[in-house]
PDB file of N, CA and C in Angstrom:
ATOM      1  N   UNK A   1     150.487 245.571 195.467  1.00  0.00           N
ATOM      2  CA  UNK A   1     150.439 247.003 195.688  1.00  0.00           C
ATOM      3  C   UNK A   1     151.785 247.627 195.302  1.00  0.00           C
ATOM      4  N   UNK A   2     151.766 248.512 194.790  1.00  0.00           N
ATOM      5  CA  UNK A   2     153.008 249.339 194.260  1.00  0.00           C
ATOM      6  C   UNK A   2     153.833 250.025 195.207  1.00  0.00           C
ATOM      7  N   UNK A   3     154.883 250.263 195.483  1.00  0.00           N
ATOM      8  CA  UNK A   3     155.427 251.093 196.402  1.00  0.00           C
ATOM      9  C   UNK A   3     156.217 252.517 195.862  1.00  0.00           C
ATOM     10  N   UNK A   4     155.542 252.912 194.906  1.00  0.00           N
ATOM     11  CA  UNK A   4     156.028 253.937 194.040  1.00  0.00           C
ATOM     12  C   UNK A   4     154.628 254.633 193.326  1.00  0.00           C
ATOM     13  N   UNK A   5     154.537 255.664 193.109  1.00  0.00           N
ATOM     14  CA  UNK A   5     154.034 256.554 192.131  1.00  0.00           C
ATOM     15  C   UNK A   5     154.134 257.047 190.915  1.00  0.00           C
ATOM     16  N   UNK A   6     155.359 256.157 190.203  1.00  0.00           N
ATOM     17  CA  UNK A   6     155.578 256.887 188.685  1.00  0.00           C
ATOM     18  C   UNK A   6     154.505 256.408 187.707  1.00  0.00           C
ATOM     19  N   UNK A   7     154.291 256.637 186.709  1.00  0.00           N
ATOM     20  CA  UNK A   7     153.882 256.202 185.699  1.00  0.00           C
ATOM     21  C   UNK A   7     154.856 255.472 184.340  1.00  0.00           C
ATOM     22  N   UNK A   8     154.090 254.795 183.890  1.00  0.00           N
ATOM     23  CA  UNK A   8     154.998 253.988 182.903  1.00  0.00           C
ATOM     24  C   UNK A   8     155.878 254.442 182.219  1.00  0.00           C
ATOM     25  N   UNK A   9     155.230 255.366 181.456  1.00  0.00           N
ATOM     26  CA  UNK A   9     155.698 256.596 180.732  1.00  0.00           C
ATOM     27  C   UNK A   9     156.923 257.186 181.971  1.00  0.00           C
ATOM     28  N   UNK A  10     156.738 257.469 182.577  1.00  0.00           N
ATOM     29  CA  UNK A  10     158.118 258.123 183.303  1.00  0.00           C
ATOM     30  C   UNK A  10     159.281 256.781 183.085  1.00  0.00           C
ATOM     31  N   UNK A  11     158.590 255.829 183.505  1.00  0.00           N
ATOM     32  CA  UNK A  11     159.686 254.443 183.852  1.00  0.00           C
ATOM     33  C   UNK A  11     160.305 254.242 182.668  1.00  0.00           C
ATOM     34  N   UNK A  12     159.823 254.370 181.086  1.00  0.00           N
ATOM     35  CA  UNK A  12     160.145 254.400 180.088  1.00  0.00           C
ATOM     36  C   UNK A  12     161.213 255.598 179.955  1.00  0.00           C
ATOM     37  N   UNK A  13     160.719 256.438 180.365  1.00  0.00           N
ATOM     38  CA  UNK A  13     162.173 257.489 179.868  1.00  0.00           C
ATOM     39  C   UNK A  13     163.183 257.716 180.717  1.00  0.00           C
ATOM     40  N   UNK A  14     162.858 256.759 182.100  1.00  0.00           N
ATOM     41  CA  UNK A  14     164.596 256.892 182.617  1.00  0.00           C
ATOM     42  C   UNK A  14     165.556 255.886 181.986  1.00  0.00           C
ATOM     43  N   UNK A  15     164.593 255.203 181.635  1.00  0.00           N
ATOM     44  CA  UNK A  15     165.378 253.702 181.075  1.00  0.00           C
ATOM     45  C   UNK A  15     165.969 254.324 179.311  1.00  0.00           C
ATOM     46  N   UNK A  16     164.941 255.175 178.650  1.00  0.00           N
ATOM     47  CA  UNK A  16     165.796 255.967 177.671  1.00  0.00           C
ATOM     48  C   UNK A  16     166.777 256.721 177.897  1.00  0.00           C
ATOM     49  N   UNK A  17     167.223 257.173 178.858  1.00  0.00           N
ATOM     50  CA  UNK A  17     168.079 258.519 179.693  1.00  0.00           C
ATOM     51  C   UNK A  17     169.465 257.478 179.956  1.00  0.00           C
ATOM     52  N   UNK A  18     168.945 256.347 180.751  1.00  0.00           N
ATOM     53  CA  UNK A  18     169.898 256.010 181.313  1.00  0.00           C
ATOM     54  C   UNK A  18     170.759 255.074 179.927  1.00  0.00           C
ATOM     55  N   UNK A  19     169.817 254.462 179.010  1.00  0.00           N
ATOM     56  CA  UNK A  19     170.477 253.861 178.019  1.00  0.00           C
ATOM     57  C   UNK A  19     171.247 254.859 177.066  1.00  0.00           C
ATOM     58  N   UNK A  20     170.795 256.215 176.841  1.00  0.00           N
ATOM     59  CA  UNK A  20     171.575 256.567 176.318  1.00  0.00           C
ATOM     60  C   UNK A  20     172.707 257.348 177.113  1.00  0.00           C
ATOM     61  N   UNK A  21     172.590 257.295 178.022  1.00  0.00           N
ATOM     62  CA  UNK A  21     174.073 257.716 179.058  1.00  0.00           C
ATOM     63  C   UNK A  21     175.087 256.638 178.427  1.00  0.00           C
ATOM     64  N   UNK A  22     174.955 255.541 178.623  1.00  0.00           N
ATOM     65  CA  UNK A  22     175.135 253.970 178.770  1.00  0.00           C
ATOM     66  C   UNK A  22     176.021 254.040 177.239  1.00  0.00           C
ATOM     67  N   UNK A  23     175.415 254.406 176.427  1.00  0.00           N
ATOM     68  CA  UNK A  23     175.578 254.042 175.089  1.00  0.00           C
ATOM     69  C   UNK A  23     177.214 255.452 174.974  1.00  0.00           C
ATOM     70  N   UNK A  24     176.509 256.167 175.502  1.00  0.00           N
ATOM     71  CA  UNK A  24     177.457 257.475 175.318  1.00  0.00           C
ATOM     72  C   UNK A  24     178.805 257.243 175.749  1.00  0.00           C
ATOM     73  N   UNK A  25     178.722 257.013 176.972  1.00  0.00           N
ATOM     74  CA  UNK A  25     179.974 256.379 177.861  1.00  0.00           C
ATOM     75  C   UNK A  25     180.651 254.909 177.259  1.00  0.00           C
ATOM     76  N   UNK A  26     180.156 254.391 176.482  1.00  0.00           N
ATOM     77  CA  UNK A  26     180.448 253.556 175.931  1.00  0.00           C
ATOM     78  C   UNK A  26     181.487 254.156 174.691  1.00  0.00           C
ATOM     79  N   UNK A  27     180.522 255.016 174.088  1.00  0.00           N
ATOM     80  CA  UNK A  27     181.625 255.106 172.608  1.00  0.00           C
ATOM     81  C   UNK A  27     182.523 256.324 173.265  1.00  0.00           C
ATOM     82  N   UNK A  28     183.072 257.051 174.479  1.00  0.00           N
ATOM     83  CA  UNK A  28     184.010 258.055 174.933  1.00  0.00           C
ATOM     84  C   UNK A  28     184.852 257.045 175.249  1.00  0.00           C
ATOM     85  N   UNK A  29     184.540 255.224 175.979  1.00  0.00           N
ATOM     86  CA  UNK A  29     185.480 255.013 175.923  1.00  0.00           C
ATOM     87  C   UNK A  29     186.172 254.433 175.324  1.00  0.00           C
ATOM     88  N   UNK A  30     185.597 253.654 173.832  1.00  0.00           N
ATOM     89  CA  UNK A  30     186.013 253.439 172.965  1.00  0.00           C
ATOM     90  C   UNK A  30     186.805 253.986 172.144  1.00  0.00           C
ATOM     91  N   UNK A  31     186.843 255.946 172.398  1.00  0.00           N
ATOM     92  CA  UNK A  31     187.481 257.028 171.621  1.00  0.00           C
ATOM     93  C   UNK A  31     188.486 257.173 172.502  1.00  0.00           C
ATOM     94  N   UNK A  32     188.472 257.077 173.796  1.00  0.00           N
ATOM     95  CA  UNK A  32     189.480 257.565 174.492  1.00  0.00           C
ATOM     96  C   UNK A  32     190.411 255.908 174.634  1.00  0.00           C
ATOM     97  N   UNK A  33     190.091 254.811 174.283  1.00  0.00           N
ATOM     98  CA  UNK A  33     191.233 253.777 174.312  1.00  0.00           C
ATOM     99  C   UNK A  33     191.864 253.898 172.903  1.00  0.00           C
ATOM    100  N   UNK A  34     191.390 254.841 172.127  1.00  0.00           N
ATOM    101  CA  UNK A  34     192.489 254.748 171.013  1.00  0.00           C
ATOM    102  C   UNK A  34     192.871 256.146 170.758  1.00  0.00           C
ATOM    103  N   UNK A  35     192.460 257.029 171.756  1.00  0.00           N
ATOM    104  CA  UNK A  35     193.414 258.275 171.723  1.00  0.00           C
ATOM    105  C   UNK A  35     193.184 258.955 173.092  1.00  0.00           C
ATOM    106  N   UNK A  36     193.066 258.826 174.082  1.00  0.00           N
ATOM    107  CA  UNK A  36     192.799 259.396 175.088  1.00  0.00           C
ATOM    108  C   UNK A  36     194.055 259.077 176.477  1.00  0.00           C
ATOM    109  N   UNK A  37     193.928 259.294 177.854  1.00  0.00           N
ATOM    110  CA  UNK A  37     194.565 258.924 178.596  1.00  0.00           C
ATOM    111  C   UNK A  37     194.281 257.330 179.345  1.00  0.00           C
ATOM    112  N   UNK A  38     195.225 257.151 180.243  1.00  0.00           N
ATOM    113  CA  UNK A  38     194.530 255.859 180.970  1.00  0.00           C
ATOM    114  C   UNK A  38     193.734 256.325 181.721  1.00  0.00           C
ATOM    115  N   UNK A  39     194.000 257.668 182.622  1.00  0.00           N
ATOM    116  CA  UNK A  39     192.884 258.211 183.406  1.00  0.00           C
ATOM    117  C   UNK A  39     191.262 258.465 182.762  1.00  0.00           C
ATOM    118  N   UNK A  40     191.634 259.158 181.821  1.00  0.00           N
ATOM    119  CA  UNK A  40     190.203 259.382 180.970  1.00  0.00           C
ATOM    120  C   UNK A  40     189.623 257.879 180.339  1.00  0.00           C
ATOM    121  N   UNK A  41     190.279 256.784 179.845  1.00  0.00           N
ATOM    122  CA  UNK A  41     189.265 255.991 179.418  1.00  0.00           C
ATOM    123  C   UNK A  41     189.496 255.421 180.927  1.00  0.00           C
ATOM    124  N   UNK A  42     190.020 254.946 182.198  1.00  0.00           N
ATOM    125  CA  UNK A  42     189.188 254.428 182.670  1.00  0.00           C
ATOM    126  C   UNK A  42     187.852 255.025 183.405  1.00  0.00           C
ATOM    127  N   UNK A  43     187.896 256.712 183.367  1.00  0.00           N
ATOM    128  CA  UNK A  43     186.672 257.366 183.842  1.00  0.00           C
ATOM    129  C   UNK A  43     185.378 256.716 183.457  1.00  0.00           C
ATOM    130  N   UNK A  44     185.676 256.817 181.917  1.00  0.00           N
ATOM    131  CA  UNK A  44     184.894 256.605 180.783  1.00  0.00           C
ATOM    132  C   UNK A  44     183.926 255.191 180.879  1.00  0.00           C
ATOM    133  N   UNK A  45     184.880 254.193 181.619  1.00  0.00           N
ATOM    134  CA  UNK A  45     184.916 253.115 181.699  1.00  0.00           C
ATOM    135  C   UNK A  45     183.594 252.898 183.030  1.00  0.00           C
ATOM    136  N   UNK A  46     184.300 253.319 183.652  1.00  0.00           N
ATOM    137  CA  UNK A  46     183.386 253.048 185.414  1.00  0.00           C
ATOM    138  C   UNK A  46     182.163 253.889 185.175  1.00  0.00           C
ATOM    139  N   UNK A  47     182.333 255.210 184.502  1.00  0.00           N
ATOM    140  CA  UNK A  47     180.823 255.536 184.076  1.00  0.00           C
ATOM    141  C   UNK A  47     179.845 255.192 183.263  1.00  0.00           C
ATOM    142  N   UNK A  48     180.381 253.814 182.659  1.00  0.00           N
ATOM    143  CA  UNK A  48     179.447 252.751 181.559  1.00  0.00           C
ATOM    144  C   UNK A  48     179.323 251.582 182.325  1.00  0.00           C
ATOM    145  N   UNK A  49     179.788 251.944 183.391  1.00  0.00           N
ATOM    146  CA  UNK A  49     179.628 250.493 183.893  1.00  0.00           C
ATOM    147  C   UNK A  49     178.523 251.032 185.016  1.00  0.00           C
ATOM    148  N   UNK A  50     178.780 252.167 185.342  1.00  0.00           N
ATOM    149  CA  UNK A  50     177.332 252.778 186.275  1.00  0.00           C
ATOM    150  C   UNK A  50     176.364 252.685 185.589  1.00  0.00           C
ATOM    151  N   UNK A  51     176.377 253.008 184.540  1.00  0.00           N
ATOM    152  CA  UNK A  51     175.081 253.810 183.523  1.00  0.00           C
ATOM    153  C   UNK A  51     174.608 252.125 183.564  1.00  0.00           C
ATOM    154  N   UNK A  52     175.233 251.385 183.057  1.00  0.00           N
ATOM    155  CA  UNK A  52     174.784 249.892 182.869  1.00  0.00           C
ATOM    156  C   UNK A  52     174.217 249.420 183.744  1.00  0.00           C
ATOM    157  N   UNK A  53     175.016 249.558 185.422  1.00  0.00           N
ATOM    158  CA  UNK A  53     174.278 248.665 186.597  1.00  0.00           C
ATOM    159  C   UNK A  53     172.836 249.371 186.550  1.00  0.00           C
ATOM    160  N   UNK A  54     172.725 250.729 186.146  1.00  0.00           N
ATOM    161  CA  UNK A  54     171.599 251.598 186.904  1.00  0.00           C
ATOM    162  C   UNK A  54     170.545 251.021 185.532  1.00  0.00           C
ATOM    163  N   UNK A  55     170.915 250.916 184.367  1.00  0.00           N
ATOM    164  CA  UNK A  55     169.565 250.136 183.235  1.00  0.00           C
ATOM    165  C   UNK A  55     169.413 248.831 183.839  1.00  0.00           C
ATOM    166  N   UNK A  56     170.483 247.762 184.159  1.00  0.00           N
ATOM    167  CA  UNK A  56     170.357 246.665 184.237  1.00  0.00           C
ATOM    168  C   UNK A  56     168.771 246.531 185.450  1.00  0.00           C
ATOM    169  N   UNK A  57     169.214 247.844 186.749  1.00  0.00           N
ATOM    170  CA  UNK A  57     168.479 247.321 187.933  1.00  0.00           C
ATOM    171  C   UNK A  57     166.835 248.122 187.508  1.00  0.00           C
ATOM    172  N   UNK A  58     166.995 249.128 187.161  1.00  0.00           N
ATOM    173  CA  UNK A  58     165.705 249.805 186.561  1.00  0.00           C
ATOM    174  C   UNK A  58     164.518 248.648 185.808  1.00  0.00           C
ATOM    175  N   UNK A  59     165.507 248.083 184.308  1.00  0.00           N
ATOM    176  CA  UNK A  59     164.481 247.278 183.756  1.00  0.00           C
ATOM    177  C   UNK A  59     164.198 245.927 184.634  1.00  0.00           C
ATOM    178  N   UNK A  60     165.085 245.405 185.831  1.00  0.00           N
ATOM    179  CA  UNK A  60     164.543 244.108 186.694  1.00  0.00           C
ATOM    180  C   UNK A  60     163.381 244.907 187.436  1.00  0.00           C
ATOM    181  N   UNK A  61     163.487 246.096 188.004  1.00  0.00           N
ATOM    182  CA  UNK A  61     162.671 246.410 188.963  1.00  0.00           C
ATOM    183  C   UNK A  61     160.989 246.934 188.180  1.00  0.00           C
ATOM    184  N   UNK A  62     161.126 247.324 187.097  1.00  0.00           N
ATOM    185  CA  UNK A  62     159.897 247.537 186.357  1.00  0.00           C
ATOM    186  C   UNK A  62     159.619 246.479 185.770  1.00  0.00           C
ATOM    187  N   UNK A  63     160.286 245.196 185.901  1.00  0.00           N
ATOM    188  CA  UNK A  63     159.541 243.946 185.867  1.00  0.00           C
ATOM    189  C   UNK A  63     159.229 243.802 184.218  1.00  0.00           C
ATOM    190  N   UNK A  64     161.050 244.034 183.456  1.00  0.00           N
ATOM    191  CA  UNK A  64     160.355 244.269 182.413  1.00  0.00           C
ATOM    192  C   UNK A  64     160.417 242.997 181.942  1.00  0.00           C
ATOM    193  N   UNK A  65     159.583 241.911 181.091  1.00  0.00           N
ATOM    194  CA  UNK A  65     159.910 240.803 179.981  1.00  0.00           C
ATOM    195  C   UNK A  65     161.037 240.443 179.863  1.00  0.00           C
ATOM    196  N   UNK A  66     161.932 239.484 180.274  1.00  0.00           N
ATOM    197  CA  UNK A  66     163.038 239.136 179.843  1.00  0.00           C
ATOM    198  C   UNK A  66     164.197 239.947 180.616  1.00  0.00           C
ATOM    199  N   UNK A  67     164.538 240.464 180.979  1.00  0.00           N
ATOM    200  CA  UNK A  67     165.128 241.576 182.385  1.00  0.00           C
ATOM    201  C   UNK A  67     165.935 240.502 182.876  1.00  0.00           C
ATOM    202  N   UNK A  68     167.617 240.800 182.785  1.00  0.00           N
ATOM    203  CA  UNK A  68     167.907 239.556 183.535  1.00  0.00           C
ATOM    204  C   UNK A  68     168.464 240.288 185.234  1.00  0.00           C
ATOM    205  N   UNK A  69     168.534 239.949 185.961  1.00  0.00           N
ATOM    206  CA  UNK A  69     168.861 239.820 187.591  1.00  0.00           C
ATOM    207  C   UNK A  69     170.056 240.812 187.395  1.00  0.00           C
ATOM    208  N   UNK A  70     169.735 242.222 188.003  1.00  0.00           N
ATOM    209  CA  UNK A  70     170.829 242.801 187.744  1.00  0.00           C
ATOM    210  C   UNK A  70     172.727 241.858 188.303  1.00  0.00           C
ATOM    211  N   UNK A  71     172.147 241.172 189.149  1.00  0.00           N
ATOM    212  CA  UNK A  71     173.399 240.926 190.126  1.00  0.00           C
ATOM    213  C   UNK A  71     174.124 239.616 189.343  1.00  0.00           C
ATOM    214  N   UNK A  72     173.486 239.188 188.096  1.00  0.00           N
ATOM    215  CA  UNK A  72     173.752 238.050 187.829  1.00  0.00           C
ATOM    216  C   UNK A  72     174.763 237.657 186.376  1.00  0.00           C
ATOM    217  N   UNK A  73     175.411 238.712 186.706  1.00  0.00           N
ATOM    218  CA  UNK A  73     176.977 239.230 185.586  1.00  0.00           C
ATOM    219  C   UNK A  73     177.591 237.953 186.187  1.00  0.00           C
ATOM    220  N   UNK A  74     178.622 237.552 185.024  1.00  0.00           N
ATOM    221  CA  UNK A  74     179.993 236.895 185.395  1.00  0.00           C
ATOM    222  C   UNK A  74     180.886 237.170 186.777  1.00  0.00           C
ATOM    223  N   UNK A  75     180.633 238.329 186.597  1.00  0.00           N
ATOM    224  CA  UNK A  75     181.943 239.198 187.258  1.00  0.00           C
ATOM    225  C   UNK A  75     181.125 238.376 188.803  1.00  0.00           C
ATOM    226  N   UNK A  76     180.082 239.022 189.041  1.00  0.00           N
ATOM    227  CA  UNK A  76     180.049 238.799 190.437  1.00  0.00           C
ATOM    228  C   UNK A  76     179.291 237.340 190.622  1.00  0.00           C
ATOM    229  N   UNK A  77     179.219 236.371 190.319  1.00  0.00           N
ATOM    230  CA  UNK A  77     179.299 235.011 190.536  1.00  0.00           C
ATOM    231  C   UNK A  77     180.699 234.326 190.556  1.00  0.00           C
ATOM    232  N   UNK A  78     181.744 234.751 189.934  1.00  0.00           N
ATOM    233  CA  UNK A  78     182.969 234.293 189.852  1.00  0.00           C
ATOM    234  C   UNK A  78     183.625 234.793 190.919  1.00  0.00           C
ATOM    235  N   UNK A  79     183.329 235.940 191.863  1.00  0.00           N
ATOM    236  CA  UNK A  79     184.247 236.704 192.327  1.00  0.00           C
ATOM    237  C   UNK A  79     184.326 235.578 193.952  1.00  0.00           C
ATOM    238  N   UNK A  80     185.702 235.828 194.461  1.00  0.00           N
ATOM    239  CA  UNK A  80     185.933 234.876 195.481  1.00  0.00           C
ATOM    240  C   UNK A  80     185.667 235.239 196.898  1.00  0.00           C
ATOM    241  N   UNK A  81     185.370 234.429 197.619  1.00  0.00           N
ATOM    242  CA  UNK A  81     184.979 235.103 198.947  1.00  0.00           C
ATOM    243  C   UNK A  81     186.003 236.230 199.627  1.00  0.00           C
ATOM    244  N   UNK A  82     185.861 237.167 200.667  1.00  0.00           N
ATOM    245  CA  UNK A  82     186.395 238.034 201.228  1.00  0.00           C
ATOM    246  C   UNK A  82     187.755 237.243 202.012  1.00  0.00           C
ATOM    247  N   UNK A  83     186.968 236.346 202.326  1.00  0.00           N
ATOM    248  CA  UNK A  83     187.930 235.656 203.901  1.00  0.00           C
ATOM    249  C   UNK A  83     188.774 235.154 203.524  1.00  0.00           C
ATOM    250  N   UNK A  84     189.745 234.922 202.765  1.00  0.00           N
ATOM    251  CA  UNK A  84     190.453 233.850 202.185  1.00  0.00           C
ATOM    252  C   UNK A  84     191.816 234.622 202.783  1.00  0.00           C
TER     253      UNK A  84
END
């Protein structure tokens, strides 16, 4: 049973929306590490890395083909416990 109401077609165009956020924020910060501030590309930066978590978890949760585990980056398997 579904716990949502969208249609495919909707699920398809956030995942277009959000990829091209994704893509956008990508090449501002590519423009802004070779002419911009440190403040502005790292804006640039954390907002491609949003745009990314938010495609990554969208296409796991619409169960798309091949979709890998949003949580299952380098970054956070490597990262070390709190308690240390």
């Amino acid at each position: 049973m579904r716990l949502y109401n969208r249609k495919k077609s909707d699920i398809e165009e956030l995942i277009r929306e959000v990829q091209s956020e994704m893509n956008t924020q990508h090449l501002r910060y590519l423009e802004r590490k070779e002419n911009g501030s440190q403040k502005d590309k790292l804006r640039a930066l954390l907002k491609y890395t949003r745009a990314k978590a938010v495609y990554d978890t969208v296409r796991w949760v619409a169960v798309e083909r091949g979709a890998v585990h949003p949580l299952s980056s380098h970054f956070v398997n490597q990262s070390a416990p709190n308690n240390r």
